[in-house]
PDB file of N, CA and C in Angstrom:
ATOM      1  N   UNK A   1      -6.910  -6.671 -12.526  1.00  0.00           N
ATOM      2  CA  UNK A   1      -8.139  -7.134 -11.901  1.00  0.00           C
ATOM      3  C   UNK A   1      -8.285  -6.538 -10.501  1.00  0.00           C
ATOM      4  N   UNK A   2      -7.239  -6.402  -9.758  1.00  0.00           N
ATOM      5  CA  UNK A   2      -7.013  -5.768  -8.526  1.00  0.00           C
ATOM      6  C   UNK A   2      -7.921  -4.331  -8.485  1.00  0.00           C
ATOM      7  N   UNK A   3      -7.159  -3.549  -9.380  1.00  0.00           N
ATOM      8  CA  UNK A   3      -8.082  -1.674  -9.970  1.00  0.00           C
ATOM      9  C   UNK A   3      -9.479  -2.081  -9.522  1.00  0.00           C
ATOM     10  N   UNK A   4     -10.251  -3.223 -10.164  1.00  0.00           N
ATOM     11  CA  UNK A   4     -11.198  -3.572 -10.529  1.00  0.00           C
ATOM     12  C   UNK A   4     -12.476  -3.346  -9.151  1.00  0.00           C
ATOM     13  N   UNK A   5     -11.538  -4.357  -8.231  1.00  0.00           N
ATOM     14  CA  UNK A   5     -12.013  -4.887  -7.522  1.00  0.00           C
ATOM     15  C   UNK A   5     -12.001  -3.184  -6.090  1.00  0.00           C
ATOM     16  N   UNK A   6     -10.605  -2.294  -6.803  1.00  0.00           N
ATOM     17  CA  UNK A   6     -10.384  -1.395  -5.396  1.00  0.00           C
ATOM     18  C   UNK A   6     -11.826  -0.183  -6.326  1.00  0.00           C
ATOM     19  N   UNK A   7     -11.778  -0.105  -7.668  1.00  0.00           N
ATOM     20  CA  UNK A   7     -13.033   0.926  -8.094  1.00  0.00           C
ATOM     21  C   UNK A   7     -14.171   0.124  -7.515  1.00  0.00           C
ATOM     22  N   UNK A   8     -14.402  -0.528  -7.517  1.00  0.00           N
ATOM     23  CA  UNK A   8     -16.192  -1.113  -6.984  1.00  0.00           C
ATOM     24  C   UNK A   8     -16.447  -1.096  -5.574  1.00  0.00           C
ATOM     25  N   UNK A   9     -15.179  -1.140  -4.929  1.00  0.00           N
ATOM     26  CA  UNK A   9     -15.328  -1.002  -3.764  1.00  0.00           C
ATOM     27  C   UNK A   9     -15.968   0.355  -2.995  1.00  0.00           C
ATOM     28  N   UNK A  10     -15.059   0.859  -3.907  1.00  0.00           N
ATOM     29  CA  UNK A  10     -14.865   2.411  -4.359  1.00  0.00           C
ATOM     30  C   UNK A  10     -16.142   3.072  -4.007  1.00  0.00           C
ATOM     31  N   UNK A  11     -16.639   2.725  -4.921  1.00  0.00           N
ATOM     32  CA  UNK A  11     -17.826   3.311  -5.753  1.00  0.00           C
ATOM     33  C   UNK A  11     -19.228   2.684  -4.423  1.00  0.00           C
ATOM     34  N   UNK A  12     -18.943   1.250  -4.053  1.00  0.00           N
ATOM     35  CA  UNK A  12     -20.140   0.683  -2.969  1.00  0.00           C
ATOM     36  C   UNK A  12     -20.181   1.490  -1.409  1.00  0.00           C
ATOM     37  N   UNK A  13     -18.540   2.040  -1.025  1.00  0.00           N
ATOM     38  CA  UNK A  13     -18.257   2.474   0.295  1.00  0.00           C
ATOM     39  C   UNK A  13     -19.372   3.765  -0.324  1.00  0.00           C
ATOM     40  N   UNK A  14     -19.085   4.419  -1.022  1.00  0.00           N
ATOM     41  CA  UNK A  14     -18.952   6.358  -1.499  1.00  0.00           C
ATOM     42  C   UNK A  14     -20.818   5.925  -1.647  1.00  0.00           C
ATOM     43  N   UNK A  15     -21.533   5.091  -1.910  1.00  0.00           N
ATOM     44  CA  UNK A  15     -22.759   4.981  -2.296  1.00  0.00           C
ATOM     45  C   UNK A  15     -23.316   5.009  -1.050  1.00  0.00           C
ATOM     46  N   UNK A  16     -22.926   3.997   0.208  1.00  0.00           N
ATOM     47  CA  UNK A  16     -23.154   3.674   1.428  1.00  0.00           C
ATOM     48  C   UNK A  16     -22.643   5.053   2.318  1.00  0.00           C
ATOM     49  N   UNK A  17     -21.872   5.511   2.217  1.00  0.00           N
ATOM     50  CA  UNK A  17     -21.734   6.756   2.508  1.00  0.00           C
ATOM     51  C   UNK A  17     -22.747   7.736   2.526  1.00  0.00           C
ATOM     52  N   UNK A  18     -23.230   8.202   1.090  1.00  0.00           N
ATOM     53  CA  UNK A  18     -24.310   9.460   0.750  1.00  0.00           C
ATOM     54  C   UNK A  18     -25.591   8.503   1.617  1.00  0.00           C
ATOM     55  N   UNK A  19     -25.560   7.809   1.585  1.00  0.00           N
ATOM     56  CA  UNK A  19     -27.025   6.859   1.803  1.00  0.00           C
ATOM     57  C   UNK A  19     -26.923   7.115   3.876  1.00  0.00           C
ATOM     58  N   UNK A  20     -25.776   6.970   4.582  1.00  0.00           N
ATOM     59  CA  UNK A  20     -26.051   6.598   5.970  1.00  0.00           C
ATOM     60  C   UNK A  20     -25.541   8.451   6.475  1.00  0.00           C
ATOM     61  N   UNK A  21     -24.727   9.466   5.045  1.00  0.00           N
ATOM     62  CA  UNK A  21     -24.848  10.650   6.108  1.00  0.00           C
ATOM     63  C   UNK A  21     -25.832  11.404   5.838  1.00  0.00           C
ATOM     64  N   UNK A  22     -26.776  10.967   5.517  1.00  0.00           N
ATOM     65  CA  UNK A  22     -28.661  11.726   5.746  1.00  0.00           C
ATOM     66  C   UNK A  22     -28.988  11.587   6.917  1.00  0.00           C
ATOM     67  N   UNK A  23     -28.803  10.570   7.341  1.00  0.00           N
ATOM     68  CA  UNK A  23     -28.826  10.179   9.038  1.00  0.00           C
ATOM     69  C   UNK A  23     -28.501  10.718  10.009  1.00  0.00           C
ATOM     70  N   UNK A  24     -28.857  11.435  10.757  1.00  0.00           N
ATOM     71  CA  UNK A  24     -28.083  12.361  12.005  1.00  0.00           C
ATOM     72  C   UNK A  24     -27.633  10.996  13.305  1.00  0.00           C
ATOM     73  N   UNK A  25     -28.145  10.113  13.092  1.00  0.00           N
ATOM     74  CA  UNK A  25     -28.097   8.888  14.028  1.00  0.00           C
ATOM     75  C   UNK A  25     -26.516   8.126  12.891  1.00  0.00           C
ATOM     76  N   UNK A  26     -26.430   7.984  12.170  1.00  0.00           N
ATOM     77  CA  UNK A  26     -25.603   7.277  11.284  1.00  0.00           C
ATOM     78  C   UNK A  26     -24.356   7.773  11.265  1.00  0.00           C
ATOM     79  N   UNK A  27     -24.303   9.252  10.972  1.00  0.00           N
ATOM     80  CA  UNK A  27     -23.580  10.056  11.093  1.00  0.00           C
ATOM     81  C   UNK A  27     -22.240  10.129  12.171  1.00  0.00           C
ATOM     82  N   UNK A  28     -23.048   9.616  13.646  1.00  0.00           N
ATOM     83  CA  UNK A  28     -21.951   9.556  14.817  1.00  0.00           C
ATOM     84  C   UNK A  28     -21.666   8.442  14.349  1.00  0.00           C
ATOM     85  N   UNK A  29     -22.147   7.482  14.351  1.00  0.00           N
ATOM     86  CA  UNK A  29     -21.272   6.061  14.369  1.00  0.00           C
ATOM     87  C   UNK A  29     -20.795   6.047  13.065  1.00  0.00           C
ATOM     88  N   UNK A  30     -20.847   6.732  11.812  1.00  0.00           N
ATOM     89  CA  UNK A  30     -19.624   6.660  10.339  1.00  0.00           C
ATOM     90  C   UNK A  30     -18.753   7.298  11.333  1.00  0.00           C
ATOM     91  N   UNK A  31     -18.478   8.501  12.376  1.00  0.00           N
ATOM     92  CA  UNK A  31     -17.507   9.213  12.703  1.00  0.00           C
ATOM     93  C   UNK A  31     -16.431   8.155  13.513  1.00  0.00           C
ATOM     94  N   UNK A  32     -17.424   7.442  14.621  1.00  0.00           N
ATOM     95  CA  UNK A  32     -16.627   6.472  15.703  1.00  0.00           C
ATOM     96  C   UNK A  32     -15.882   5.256  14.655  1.00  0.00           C
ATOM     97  N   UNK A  33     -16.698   4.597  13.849  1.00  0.00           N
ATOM     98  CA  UNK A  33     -16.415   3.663  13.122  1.00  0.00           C
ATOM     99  C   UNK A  33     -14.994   4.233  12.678  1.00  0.00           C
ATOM    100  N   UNK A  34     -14.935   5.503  11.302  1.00  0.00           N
ATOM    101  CA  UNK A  34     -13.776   5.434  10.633  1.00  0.00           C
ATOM    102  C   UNK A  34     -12.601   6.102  11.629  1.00  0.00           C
ATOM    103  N   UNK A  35     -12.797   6.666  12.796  1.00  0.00           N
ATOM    104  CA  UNK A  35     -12.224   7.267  13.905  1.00  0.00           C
ATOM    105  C   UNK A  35     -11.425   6.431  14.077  1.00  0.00           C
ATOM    106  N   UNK A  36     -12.061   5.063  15.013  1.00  0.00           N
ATOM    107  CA  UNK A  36     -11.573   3.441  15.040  1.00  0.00           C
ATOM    108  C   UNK A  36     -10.508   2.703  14.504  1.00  0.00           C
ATOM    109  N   UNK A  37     -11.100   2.896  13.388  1.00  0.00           N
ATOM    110  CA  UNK A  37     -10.341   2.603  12.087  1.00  0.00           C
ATOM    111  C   UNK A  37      -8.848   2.533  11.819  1.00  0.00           C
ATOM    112  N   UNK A  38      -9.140   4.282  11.992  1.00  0.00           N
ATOM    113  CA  UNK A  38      -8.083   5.027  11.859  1.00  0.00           C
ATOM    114  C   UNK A  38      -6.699   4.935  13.189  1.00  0.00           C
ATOM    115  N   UNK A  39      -7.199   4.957  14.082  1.00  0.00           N
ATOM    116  CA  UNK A  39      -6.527   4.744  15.065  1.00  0.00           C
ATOM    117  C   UNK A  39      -5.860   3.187  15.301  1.00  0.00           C
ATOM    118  N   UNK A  40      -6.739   2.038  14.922  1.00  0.00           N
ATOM    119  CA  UNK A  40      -5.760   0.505  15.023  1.00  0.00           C
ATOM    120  C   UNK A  40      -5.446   0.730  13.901  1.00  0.00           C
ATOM    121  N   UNK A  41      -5.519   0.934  12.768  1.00  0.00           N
ATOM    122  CA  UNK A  41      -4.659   1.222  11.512  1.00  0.00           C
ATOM    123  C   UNK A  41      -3.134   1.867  11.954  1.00  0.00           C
ATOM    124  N   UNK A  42      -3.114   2.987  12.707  1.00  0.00           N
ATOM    125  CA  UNK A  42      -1.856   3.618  13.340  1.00  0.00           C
ATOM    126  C   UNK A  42      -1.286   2.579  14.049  1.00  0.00           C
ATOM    127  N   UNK A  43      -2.060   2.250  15.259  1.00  0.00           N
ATOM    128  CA  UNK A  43      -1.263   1.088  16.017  1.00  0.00           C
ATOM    129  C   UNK A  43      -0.849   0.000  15.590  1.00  0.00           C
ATOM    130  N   UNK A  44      -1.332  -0.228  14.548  1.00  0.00           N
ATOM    131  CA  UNK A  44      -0.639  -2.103  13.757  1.00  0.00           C
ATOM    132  C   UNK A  44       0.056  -1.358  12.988  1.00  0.00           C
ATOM    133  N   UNK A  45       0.096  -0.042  12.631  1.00  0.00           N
ATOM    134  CA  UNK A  45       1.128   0.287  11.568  1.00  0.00           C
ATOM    135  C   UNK A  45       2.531   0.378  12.580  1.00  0.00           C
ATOM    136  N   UNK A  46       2.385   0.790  13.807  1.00  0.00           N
ATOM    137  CA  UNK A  46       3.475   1.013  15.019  1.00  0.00           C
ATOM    138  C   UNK A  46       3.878  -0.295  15.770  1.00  0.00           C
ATOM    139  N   UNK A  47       3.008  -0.882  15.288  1.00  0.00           N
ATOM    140  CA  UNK A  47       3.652  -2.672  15.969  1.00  0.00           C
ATOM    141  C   UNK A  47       4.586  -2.993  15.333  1.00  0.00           C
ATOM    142  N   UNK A  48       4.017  -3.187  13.756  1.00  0.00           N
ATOM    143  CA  UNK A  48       4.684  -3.858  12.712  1.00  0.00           C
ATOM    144  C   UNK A  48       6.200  -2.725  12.769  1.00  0.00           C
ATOM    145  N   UNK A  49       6.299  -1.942  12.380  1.00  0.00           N
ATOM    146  CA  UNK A  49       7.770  -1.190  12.336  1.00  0.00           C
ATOM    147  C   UNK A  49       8.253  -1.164  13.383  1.00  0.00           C
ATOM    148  N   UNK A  50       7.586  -1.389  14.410  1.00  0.00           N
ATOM    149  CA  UNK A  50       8.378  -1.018  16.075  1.00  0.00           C
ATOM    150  C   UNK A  50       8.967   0.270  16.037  1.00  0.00           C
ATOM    151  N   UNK A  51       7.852   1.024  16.305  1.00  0.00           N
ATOM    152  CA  UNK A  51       8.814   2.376  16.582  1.00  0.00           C
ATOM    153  C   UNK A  51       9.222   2.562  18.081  1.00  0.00           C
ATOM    154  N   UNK A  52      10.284   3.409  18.019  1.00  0.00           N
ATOM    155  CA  UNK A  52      11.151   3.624  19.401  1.00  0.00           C
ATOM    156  C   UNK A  52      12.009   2.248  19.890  1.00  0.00           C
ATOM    157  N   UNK A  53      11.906   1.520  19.038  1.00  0.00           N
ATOM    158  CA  UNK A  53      13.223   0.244  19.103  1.00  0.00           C
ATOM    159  C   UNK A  53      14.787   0.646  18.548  1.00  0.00           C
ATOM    160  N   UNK A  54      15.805   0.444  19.299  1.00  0.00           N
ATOM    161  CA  UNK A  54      16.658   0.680  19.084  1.00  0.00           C
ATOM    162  C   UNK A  54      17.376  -0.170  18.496  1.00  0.00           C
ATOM    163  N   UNK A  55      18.775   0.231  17.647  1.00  0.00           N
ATOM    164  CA  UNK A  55      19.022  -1.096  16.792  1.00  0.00           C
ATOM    165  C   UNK A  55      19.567  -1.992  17.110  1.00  0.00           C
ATOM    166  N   UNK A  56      19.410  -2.927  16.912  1.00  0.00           N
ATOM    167  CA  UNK A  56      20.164  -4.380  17.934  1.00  0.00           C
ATOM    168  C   UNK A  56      21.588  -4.618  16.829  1.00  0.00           C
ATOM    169  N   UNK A  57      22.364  -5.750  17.606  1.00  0.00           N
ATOM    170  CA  UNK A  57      23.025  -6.235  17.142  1.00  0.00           C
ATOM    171  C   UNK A  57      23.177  -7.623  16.474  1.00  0.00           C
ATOM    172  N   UNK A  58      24.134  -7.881  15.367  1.00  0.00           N
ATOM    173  CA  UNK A  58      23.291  -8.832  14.648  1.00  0.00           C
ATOM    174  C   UNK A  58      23.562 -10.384  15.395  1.00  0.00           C
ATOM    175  N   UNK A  59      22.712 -10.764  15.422  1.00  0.00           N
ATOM    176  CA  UNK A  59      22.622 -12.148  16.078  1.00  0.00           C
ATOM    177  C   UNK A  59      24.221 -13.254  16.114  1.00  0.00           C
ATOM    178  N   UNK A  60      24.727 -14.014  16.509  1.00  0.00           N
ATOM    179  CA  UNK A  60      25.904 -14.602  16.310  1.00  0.00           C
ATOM    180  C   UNK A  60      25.766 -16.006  16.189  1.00  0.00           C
ATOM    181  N   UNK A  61      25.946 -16.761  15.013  1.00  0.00           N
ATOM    182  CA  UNK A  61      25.955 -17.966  14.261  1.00  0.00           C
ATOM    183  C   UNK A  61      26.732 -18.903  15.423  1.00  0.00           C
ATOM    184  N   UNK A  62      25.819 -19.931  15.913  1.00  0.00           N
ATOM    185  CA  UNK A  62      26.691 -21.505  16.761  1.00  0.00           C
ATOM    186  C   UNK A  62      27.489 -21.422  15.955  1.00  0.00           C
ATOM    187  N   UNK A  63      27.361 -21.936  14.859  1.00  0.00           N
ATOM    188  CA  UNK A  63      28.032 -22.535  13.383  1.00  0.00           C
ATOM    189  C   UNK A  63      29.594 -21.880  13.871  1.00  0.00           C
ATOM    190  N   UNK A  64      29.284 -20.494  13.351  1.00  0.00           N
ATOM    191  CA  UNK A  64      30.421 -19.921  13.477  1.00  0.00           C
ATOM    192  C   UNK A  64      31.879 -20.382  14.972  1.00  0.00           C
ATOM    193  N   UNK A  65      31.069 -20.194  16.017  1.00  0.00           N
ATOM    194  CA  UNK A  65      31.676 -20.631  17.293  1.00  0.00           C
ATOM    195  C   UNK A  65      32.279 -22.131  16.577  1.00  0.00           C
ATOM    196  N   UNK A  66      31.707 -23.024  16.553  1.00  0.00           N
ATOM    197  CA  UNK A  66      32.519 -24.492  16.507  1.00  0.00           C
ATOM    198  C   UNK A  66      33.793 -24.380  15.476  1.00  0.00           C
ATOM    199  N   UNK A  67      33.307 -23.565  14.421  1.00  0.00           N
ATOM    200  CA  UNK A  67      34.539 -23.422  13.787  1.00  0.00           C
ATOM    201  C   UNK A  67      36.091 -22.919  13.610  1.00  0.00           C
ATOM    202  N   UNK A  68      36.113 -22.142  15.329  1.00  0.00           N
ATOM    203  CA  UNK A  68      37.377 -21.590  15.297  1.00  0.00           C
ATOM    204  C   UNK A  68      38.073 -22.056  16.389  1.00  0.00           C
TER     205      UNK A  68
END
């Protein structure tokens, strides 16, 4: 059902597309828009993984301490 839902999408973006690049006015803002896009797409992709973090060490259990 998922396919379903990513072809129609598909098919409504690619329709809205031919339809707003006739537009010489439409045209800049499809560019800024998917530009946009594209760029916080990178940055939440660079949050979420943390790049340039180095590897830590693994945390140390209380638990463990009381027990020895």
């Amino acid at each position: 059902m998922r396919d379903a839902w990513f072809a129609g999408a598909g098919i409504v973006f690619g329709w809205l597309m031919s339809k707003a690049w006739s537009d010489p006015g439409c045209q800049i803002g499809m560019v800024i828009f998917l530009t946009t896009t594209a760029v916080l797409t990178l940055a939440f992709a660079l949050a979420v993984v943390g790049h340039g973090r180095g590897p830590q060490a693994p945390d140390r259990d209380e638990d463990d301490e009381r027990g020895q």
